[in-house]
PDB file of N, CA and C in Angstrom:
ATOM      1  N   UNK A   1     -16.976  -6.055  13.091  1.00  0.00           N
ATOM      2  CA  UNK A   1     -16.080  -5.746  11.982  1.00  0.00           C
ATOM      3  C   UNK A   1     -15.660  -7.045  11.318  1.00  0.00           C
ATOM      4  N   UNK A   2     -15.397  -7.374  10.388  1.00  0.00           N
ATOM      5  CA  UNK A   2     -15.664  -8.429   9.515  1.00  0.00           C
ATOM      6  C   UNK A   2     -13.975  -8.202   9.101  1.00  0.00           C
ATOM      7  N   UNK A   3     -13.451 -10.005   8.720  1.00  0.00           N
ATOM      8  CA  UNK A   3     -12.309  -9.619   8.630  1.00  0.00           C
ATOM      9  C   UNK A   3     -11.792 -10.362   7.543  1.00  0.00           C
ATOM     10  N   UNK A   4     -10.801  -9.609   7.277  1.00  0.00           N
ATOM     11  CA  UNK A   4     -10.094  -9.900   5.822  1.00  0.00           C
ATOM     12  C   UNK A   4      -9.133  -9.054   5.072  1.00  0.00           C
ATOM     13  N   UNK A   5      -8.472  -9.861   3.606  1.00  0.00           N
ATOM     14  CA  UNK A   5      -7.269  -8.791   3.122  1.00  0.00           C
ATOM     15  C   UNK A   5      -7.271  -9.278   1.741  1.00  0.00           C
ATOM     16  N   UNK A   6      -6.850  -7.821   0.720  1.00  0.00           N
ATOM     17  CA  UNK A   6      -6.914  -7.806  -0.052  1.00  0.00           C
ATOM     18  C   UNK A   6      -6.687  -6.433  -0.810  1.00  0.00           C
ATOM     19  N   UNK A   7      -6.722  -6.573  -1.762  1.00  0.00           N
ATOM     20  CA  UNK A   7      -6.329  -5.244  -2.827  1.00  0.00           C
ATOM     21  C   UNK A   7      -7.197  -4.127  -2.653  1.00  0.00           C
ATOM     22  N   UNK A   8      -7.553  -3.662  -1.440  1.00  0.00           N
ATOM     23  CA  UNK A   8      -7.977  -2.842  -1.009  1.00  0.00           C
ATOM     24  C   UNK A   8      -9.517  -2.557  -0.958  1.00  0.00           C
ATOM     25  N   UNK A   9     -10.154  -1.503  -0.641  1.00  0.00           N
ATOM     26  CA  UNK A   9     -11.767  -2.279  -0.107  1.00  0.00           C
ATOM     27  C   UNK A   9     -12.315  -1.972  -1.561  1.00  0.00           C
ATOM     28  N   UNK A  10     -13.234  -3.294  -2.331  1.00  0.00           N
ATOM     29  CA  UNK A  10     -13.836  -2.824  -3.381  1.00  0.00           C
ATOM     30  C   UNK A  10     -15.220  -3.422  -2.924  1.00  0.00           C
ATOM     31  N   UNK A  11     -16.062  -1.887  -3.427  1.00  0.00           N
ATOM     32  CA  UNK A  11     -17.479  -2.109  -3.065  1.00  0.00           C
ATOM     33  C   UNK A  11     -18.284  -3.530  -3.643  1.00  0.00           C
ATOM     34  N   UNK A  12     -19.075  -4.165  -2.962  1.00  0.00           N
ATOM     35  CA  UNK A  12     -20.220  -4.993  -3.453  1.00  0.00           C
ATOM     36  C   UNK A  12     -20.857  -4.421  -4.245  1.00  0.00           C
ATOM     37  N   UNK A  13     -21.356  -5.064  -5.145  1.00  0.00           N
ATOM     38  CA  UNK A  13     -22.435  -4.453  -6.443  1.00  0.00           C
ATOM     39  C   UNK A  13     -23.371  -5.952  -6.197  1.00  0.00           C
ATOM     40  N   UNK A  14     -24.259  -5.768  -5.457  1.00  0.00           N
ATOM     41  CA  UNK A  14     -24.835  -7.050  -5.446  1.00  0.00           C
ATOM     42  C   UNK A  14     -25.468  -7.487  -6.559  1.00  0.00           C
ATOM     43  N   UNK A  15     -25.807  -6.682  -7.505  1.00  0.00           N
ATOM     44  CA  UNK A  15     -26.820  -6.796  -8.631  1.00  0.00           C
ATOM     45  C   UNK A  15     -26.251  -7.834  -9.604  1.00  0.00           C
ATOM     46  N   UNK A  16     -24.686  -7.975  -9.249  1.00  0.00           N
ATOM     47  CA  UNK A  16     -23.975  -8.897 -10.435  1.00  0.00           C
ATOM     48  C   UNK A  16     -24.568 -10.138 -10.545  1.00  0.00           C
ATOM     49  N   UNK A  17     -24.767 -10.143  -9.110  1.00  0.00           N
ATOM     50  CA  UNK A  17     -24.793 -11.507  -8.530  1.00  0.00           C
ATOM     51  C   UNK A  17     -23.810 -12.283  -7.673  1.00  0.00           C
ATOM     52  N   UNK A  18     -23.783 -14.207  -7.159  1.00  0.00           N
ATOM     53  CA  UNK A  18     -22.636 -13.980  -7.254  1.00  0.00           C
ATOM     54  C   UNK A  18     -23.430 -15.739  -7.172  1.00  0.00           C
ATOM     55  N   UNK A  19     -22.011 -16.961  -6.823  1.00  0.00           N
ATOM     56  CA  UNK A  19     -22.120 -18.412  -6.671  1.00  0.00           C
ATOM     57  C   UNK A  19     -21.959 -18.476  -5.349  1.00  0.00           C
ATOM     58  N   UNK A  20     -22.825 -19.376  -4.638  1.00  0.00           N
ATOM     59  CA  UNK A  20     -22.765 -20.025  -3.528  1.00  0.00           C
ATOM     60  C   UNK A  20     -21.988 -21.296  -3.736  1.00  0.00           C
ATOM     61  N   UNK A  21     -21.306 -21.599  -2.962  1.00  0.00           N
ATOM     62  CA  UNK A  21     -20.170 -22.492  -3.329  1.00  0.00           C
ATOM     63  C   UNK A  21     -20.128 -23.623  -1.680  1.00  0.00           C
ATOM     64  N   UNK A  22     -20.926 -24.987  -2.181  1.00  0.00           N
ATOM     65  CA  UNK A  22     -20.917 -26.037  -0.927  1.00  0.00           C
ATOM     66  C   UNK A  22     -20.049 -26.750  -1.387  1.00  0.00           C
ATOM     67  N   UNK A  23     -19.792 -27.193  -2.600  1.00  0.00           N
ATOM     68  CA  UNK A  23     -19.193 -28.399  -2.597  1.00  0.00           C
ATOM     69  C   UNK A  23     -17.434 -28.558  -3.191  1.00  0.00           C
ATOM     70  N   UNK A  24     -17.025 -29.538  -3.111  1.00  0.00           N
ATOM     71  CA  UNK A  24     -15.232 -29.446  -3.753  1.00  0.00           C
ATOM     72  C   UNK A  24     -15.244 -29.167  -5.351  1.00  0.00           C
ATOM     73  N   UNK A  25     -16.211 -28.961  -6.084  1.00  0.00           N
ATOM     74  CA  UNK A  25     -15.726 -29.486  -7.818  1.00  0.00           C
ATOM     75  C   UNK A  25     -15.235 -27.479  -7.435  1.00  0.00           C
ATOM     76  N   UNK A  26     -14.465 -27.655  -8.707  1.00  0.00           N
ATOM     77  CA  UNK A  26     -14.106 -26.312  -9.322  1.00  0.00           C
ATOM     78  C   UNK A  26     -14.842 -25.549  -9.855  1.00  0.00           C
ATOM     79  N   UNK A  27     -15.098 -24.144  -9.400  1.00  0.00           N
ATOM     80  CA  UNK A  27     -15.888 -23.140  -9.908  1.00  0.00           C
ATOM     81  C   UNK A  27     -15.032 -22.011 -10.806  1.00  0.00           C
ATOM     82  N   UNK A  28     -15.633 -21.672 -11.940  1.00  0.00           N
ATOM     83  CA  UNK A  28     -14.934 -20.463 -12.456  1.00  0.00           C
ATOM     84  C   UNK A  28     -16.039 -19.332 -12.804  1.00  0.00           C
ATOM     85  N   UNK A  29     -15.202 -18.134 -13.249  1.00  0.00           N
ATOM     86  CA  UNK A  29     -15.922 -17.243 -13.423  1.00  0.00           C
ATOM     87  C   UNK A  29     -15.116 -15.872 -13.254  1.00  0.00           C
ATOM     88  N   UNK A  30     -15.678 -14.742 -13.449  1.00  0.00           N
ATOM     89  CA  UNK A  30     -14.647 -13.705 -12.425  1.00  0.00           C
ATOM     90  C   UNK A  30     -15.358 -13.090 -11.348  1.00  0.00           C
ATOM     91  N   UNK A  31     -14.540 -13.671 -10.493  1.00  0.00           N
ATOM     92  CA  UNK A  31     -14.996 -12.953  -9.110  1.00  0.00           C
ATOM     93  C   UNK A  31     -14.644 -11.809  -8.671  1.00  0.00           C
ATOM     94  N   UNK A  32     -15.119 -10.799  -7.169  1.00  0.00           N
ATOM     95  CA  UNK A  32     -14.127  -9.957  -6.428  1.00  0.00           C
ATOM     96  C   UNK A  32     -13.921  -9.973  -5.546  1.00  0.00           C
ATOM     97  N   UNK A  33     -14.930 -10.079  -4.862  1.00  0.00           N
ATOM     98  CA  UNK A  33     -15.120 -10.767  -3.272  1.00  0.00           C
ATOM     99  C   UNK A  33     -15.409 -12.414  -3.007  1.00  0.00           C
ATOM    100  N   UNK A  34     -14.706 -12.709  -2.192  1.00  0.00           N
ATOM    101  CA  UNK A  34     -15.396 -14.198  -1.130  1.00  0.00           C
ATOM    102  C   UNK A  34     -15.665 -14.161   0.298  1.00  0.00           C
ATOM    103  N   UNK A  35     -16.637 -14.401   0.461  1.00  0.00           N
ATOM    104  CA  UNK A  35     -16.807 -14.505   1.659  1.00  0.00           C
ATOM    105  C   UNK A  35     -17.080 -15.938   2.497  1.00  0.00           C
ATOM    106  N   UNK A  36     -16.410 -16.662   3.354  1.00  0.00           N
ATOM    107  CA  UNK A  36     -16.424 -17.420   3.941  1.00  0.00           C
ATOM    108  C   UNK A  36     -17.642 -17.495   5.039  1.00  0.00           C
ATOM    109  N   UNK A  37     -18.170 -18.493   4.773  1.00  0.00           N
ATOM    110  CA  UNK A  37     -19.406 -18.583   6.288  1.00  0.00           C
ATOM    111  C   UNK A  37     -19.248 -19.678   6.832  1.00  0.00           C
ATOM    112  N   UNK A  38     -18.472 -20.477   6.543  1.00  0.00           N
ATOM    113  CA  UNK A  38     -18.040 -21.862   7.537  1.00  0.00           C
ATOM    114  C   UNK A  38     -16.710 -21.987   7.285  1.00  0.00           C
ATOM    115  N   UNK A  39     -16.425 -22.500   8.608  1.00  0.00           N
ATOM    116  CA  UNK A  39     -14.690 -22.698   8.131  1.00  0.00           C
ATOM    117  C   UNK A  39     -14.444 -23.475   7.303  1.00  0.00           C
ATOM    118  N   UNK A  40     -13.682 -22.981   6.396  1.00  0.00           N
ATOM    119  CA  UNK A  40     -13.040 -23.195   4.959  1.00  0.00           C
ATOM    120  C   UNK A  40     -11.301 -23.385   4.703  1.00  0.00           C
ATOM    121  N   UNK A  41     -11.172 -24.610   4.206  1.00  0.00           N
ATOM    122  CA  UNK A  41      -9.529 -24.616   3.360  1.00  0.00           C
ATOM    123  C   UNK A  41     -10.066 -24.758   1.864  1.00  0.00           C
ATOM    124  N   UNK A  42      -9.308 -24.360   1.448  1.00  0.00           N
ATOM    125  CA  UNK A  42      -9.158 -23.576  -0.560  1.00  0.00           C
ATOM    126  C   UNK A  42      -8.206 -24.988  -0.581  1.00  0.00           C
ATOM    127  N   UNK A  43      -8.488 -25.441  -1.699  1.00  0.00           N
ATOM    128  CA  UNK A  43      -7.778 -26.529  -2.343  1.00  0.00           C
ATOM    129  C   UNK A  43      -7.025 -25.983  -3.413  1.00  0.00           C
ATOM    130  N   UNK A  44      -7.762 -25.187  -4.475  1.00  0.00           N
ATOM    131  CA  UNK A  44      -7.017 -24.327  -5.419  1.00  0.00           C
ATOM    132  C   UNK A  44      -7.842 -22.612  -5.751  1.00  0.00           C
ATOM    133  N   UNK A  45      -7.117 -21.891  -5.494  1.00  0.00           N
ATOM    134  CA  UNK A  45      -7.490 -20.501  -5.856  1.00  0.00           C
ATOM    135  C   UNK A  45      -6.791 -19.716  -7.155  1.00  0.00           C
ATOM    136  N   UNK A  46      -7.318 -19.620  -7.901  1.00  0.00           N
ATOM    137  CA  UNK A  46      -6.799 -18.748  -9.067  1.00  0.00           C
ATOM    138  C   UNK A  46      -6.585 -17.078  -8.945  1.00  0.00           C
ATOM    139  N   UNK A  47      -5.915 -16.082  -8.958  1.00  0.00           N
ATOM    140  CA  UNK A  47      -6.403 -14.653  -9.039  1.00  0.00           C
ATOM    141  C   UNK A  47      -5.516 -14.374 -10.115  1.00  0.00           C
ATOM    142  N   UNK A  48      -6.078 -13.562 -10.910  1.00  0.00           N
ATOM    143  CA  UNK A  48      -5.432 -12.416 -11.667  1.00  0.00           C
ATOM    144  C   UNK A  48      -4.295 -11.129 -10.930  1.00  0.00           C
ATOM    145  N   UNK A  49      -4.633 -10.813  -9.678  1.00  0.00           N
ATOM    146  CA  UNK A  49      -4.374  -9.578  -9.164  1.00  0.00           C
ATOM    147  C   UNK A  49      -3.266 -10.029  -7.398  1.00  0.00           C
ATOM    148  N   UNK A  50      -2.613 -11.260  -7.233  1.00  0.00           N
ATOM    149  CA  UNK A  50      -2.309 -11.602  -5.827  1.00  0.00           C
ATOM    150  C   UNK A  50      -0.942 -12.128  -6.842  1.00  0.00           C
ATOM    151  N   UNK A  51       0.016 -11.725  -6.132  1.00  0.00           N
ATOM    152  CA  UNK A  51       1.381 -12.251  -6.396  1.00  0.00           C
ATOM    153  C   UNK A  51       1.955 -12.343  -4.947  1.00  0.00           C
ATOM    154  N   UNK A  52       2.742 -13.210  -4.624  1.00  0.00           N
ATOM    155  CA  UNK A  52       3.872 -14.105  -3.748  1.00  0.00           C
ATOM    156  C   UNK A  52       3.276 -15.391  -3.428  1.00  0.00           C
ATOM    157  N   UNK A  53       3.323 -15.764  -2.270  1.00  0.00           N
ATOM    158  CA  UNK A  53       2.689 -17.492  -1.752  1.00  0.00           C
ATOM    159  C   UNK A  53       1.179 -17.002  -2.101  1.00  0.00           C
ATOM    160  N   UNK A  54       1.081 -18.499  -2.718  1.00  0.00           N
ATOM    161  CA  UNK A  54      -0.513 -18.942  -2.615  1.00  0.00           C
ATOM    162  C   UNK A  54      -1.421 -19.581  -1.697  1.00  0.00           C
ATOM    163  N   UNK A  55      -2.833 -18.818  -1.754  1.00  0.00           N
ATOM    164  CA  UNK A  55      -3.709 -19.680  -0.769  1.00  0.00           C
ATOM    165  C   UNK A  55      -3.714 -20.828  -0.578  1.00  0.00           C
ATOM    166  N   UNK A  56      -3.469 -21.810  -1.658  1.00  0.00           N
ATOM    167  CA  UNK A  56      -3.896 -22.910  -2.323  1.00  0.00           C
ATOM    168  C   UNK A  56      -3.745 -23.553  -0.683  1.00  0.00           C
ATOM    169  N   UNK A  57      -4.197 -24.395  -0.188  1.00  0.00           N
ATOM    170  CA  UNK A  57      -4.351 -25.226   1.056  1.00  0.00           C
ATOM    171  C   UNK A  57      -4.349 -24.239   2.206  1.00  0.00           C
ATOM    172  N   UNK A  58      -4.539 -23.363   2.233  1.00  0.00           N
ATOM    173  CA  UNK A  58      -4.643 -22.577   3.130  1.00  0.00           C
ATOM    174  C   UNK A  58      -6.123 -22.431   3.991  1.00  0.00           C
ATOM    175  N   UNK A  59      -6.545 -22.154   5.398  1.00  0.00           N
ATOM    176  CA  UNK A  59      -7.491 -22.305   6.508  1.00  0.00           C
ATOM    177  C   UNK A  59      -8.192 -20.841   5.976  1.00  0.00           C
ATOM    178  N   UNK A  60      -9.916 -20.421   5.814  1.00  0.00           N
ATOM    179  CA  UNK A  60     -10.186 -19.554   5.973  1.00  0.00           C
ATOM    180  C   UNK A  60     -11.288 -19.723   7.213  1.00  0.00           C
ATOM    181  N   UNK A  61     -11.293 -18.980   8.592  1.00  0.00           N
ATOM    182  CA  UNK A  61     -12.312 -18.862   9.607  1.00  0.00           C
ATOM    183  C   UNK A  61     -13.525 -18.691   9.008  1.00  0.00           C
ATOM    184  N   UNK A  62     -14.486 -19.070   9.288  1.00  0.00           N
ATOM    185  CA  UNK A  62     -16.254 -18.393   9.087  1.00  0.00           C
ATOM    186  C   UNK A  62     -16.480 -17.226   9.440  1.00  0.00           C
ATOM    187  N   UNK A  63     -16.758 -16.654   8.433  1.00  0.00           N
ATOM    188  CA  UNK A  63     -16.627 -14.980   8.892  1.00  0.00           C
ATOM    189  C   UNK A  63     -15.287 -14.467   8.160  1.00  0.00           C
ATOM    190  N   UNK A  64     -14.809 -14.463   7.522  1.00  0.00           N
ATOM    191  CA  UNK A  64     -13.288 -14.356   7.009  1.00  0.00           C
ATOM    192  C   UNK A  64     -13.981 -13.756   5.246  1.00  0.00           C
ATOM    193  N   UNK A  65     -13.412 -12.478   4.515  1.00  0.00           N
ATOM    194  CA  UNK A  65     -13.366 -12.538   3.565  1.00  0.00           C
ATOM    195  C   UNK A  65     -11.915 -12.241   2.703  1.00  0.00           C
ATOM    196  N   UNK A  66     -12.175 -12.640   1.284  1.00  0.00           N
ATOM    197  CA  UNK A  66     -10.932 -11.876   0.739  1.00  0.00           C
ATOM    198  C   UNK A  66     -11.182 -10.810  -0.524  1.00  0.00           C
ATOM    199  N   UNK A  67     -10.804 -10.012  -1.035  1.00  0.00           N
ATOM    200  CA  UNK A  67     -10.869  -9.270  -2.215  1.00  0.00           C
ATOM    201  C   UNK A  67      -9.934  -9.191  -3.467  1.00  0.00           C
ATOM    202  N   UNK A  68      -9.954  -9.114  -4.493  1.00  0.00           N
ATOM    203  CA  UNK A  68      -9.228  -9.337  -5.709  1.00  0.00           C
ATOM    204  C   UNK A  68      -9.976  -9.463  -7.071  1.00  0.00           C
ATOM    205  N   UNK A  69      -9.074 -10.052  -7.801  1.00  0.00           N
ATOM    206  CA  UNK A  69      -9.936 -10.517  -9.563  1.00  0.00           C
ATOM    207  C   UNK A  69      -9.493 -12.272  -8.952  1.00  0.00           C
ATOM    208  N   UNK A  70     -10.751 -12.708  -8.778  1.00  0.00           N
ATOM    209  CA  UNK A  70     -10.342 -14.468  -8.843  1.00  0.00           C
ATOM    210  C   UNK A  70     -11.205 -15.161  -9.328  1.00  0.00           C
ATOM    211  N   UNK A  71     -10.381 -16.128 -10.647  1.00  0.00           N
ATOM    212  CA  UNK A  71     -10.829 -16.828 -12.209  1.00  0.00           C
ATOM    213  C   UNK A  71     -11.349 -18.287 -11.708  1.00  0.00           C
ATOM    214  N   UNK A  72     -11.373 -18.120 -10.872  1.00  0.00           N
ATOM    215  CA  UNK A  72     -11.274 -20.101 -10.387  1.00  0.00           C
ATOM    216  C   UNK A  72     -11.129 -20.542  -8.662  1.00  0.00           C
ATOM    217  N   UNK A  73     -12.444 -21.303  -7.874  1.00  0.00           N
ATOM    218  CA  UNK A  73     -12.004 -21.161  -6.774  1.00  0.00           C
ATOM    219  C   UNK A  73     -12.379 -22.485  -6.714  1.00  0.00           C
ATOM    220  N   UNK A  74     -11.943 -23.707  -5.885  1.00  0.00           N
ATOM    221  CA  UNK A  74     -12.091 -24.562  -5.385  1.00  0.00           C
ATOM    222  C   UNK A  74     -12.111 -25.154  -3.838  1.00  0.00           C
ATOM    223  N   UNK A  75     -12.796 -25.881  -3.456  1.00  0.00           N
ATOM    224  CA  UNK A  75     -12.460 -26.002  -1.851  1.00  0.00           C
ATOM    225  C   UNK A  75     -12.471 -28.007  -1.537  1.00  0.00           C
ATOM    226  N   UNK A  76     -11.464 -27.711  -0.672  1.00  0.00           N
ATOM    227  CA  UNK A  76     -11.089 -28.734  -0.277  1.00  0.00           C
ATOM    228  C   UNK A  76     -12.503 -29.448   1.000  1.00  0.00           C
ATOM    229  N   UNK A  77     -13.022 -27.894   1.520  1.00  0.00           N
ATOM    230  CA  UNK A  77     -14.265 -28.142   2.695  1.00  0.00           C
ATOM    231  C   UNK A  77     -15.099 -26.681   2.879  1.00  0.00           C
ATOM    232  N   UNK A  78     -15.833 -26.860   3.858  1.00  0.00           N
ATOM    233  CA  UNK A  78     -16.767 -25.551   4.372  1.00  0.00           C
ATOM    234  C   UNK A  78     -17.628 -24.793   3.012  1.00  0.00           C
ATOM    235  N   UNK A  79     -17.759 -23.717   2.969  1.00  0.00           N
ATOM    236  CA  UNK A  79     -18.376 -22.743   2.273  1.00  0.00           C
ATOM    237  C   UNK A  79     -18.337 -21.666   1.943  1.00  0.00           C
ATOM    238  N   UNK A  80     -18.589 -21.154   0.564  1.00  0.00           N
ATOM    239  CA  UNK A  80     -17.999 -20.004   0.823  1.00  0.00           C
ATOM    240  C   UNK A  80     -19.391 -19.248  -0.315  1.00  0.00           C
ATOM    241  N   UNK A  81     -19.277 -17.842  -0.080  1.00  0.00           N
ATOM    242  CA  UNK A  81     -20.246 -17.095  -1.510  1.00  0.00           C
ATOM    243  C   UNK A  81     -19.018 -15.800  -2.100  1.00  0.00           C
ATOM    244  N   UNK A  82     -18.824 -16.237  -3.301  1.00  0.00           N
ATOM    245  CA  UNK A  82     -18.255 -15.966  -4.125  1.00  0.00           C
ATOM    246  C   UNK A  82     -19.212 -14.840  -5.087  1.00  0.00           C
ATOM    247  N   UNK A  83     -18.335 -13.382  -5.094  1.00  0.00           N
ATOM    248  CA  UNK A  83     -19.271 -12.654  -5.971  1.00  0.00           C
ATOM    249  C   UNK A  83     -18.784 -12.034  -6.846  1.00  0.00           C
ATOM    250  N   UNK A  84     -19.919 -11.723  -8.362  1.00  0.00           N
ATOM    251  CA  UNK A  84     -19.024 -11.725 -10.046  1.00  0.00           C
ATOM    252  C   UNK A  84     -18.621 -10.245  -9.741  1.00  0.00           C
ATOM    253  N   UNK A  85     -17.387 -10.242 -10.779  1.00  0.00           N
ATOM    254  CA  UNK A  85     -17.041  -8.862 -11.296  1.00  0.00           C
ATOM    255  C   UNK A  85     -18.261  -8.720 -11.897  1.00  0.00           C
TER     256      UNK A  85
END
């Protein structure tokens, strides 16, 4: 079981596509899903759809996803695949 939280389960549409994401520069786009495959800290996360504290420096495990509308993801380390609305 694969783990994670978010605005509730929204299906993959793989056909969108999505960005593989190795390195720190800033990525944009609109996303819905991320999925983490190496352990990961977020340097800056953007969403449309997440209100109270932000990820922003926050630890994600390998194996860890999240769900939402997110405009902008950056990482401080690890990896992540990021997929479009």
């Amino acid at each position: 079981m694969s783990k994670g939280f978010g605005q509730g389960d929204v299906g993959i549409d793989y056909t969108i596509g999505a960005e593989v994401i190795t390195d720190t520069a800033a990525h944009t786009g609109r996303f819905k899903h991320i999925d983490f495959y190496e352990n990961t800290t977020i340097d800056t996360l953007v969403s449309e759809n997440y209100t109270g504290n932000s990820l922003d420096g926050e630890s994600m495990p390998a194996g860890f996803h999240i769900v939402g509308v997110f405009t902008s993801i950056q990482l401080q380390n690890g990896a992540c695949i990021a997929y479009r609305v």
